[in-house]
C-alpha atoms as a PDB file:
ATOM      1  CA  UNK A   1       0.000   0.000   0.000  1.00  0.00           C
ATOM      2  CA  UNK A   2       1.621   3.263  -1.037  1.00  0.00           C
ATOM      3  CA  UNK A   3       0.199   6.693   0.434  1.00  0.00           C
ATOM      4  CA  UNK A   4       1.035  10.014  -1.069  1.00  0.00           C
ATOM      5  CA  UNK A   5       1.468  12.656   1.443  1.00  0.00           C
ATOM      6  CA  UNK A   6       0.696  16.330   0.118  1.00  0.00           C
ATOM      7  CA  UNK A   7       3.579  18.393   0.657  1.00  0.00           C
ATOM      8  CA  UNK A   8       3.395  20.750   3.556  1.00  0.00           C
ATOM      9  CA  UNK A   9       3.431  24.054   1.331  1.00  0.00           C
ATOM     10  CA  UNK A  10       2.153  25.988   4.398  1.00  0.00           C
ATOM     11  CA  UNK A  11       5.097  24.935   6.829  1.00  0.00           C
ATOM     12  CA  UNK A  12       7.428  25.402   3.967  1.00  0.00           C
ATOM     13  CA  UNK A  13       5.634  29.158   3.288  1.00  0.00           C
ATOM     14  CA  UNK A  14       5.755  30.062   6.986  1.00  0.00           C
ATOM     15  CA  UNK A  15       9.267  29.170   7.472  1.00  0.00           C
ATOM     16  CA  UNK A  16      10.117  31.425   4.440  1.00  0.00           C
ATOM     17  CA  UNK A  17       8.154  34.343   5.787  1.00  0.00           C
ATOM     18  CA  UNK A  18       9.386  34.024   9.322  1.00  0.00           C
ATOM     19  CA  UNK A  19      10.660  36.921  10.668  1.00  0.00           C
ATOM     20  CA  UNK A  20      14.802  37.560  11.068  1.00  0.00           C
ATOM     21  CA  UNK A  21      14.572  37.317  15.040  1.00  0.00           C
ATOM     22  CA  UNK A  22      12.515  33.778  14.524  1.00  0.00           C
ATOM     23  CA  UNK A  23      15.119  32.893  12.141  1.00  0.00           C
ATOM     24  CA  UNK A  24      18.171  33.685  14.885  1.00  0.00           C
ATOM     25  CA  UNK A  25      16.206  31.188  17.495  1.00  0.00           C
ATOM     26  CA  UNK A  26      17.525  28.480  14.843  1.00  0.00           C
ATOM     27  CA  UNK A  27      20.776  29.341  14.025  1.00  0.00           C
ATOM     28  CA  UNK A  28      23.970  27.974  15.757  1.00  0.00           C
ATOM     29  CA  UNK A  29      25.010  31.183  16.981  1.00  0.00           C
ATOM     30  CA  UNK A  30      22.223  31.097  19.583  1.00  0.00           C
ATOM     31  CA  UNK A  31      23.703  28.934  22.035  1.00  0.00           C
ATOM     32  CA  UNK A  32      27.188  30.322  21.419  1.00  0.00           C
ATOM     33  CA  UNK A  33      25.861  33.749  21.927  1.00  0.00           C
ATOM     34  CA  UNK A  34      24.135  33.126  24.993  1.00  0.00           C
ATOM     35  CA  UNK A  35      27.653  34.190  27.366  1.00  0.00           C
ATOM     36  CA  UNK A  36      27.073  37.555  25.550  1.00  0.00           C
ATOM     37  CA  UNK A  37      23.878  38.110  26.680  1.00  0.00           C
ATOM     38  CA  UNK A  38      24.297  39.068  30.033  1.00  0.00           C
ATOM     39  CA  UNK A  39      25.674  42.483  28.510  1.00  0.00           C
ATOM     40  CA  UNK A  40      24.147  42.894  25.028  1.00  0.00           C
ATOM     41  CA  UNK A  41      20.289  40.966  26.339  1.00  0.00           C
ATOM     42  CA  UNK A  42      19.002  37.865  24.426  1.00  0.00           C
ATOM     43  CA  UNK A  43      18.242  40.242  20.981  1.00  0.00           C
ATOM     44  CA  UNK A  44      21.791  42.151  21.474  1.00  0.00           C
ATOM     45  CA  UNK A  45      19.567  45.692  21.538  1.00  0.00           C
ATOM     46  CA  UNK A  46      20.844  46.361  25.322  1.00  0.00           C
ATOM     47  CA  UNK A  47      23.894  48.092  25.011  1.00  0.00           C
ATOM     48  CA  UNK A  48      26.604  48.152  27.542  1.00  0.00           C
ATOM     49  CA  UNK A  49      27.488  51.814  29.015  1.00  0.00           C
ATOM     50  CA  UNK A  50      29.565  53.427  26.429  1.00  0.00           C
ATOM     51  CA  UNK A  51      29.178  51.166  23.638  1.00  0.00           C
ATOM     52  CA  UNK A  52      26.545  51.035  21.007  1.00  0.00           C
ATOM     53  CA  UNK A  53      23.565  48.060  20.514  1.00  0.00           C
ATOM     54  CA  UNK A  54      24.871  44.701  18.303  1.00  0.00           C
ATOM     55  CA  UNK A  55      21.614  44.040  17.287  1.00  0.00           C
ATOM     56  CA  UNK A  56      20.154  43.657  13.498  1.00  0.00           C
ATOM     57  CA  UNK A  57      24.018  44.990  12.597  1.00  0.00           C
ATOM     58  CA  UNK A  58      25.211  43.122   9.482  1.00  0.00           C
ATOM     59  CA  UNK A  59      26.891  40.131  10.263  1.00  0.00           C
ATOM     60  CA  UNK A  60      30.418  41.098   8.654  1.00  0.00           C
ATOM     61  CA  UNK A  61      30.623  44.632  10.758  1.00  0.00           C
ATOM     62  CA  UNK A  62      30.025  42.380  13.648  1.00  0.00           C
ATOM     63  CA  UNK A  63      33.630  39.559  12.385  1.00  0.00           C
ATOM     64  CA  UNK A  64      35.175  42.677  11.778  1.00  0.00           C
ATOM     65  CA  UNK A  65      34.467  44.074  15.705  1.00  0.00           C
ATOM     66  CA  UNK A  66      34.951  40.936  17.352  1.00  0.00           C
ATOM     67  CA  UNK A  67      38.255  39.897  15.744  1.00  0.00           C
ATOM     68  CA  UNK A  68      39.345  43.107  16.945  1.00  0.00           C
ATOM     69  CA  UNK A  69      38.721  42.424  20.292  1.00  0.00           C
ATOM     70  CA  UNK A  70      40.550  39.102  19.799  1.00  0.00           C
ATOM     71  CA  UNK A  71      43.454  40.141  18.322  1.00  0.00           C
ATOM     72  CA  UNK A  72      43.485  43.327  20.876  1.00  0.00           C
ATOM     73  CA  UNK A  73      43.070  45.886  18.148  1.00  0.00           C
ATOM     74  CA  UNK A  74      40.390  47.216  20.410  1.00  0.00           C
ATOM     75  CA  UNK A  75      40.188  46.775  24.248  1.00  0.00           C
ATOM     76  CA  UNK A  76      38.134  45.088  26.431  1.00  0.00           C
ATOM     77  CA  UNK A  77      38.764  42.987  28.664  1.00  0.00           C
ATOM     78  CA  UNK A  78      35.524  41.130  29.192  1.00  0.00           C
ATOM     79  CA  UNK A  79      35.337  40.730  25.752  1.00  0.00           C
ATOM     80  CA  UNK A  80      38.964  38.958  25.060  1.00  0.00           C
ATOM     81  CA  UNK A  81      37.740  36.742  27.836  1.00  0.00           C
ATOM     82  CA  UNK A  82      34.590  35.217  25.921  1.00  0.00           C
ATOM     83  CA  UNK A  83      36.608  35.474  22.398  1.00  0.00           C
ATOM     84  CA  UNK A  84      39.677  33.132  24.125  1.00  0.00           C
ATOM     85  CA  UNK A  85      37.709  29.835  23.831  1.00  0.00           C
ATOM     86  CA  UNK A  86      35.794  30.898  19.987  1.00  0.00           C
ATOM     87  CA  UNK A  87      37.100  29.698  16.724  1.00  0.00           C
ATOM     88  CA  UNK A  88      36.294  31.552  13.656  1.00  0.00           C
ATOM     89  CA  UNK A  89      33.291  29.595  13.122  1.00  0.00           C
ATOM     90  CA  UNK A  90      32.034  30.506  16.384  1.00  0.00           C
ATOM     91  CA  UNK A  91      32.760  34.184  15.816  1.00  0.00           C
ATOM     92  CA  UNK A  92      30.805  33.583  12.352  1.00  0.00           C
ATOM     93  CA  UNK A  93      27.829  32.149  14.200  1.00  0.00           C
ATOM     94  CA  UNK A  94      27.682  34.478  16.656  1.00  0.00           C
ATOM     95  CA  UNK A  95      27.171  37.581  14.363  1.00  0.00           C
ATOM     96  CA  UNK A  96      25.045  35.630  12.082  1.00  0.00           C
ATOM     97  CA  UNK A  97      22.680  35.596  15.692  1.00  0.00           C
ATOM     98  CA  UNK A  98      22.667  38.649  16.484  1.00  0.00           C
ATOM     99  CA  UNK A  99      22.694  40.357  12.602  1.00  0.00           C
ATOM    100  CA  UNK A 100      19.181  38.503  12.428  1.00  0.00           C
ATOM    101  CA  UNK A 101      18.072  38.831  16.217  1.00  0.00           C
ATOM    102  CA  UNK A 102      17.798  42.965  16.258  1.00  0.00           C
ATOM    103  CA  UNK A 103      16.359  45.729  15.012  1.00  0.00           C
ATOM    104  CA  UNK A 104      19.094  48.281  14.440  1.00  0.00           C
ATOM    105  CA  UNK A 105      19.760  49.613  11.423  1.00  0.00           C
ATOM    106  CA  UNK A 106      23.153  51.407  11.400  1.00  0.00           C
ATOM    107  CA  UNK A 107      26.178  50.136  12.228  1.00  0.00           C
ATOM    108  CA  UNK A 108      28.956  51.582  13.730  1.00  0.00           C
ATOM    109  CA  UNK A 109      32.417  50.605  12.420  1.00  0.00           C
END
């Protein structure tokens, strides 16, 4: 006996249309992001005193930043900290997460 199931166009549709922030929930930056959340909040729109939201910025701007903290081009140290144990991937991930998870929509350089 052979049963044809209908493809699930409205699952399919709805995961198309979901919105950037639902789309962060399921990328693998989320879990690695979560140690940055304490400063930044779970959407990266709370910004530490001083510094400016990570939120919604594009991904790149955000490789660009945090490499800089790694390689100590800018200080912090709270950020070198969290940046010791991430590869490049990680880094990746993480501003994939919070590029999708905001709302801002300038970023600083």
């Amino acid at each position: 006996m052979v049963i044809k199931m209908k493809a699930p166009l409205p699952f399919l549709l709805a995961g198309l249309l979901a919105s950037p922030a639902a789309m962060a929930d399921i990328l693998p930056g989320a879990d690695k992001a979560f140690q940055c959340t304490a400063c930044h909040g779970p959407d990266g729109m709370r910004a530490p005193p001083g510094q400016l939201a990570i939120g919604g910025r594009p991904a790149e701007v955000l490789v660009t930043i945090l490499q800089d903290y790694r390689h100590l081009r800018r200080i912090n140290p709270a950020m070198q900290v969290l940046l010791l144990n991430m590869s490049d991937q990680d880094i990746e991930d993480v501003a994939d997460y919070f590029s999708l998870s905001g709302t801002t929509t300038s970023a600083a350089k």
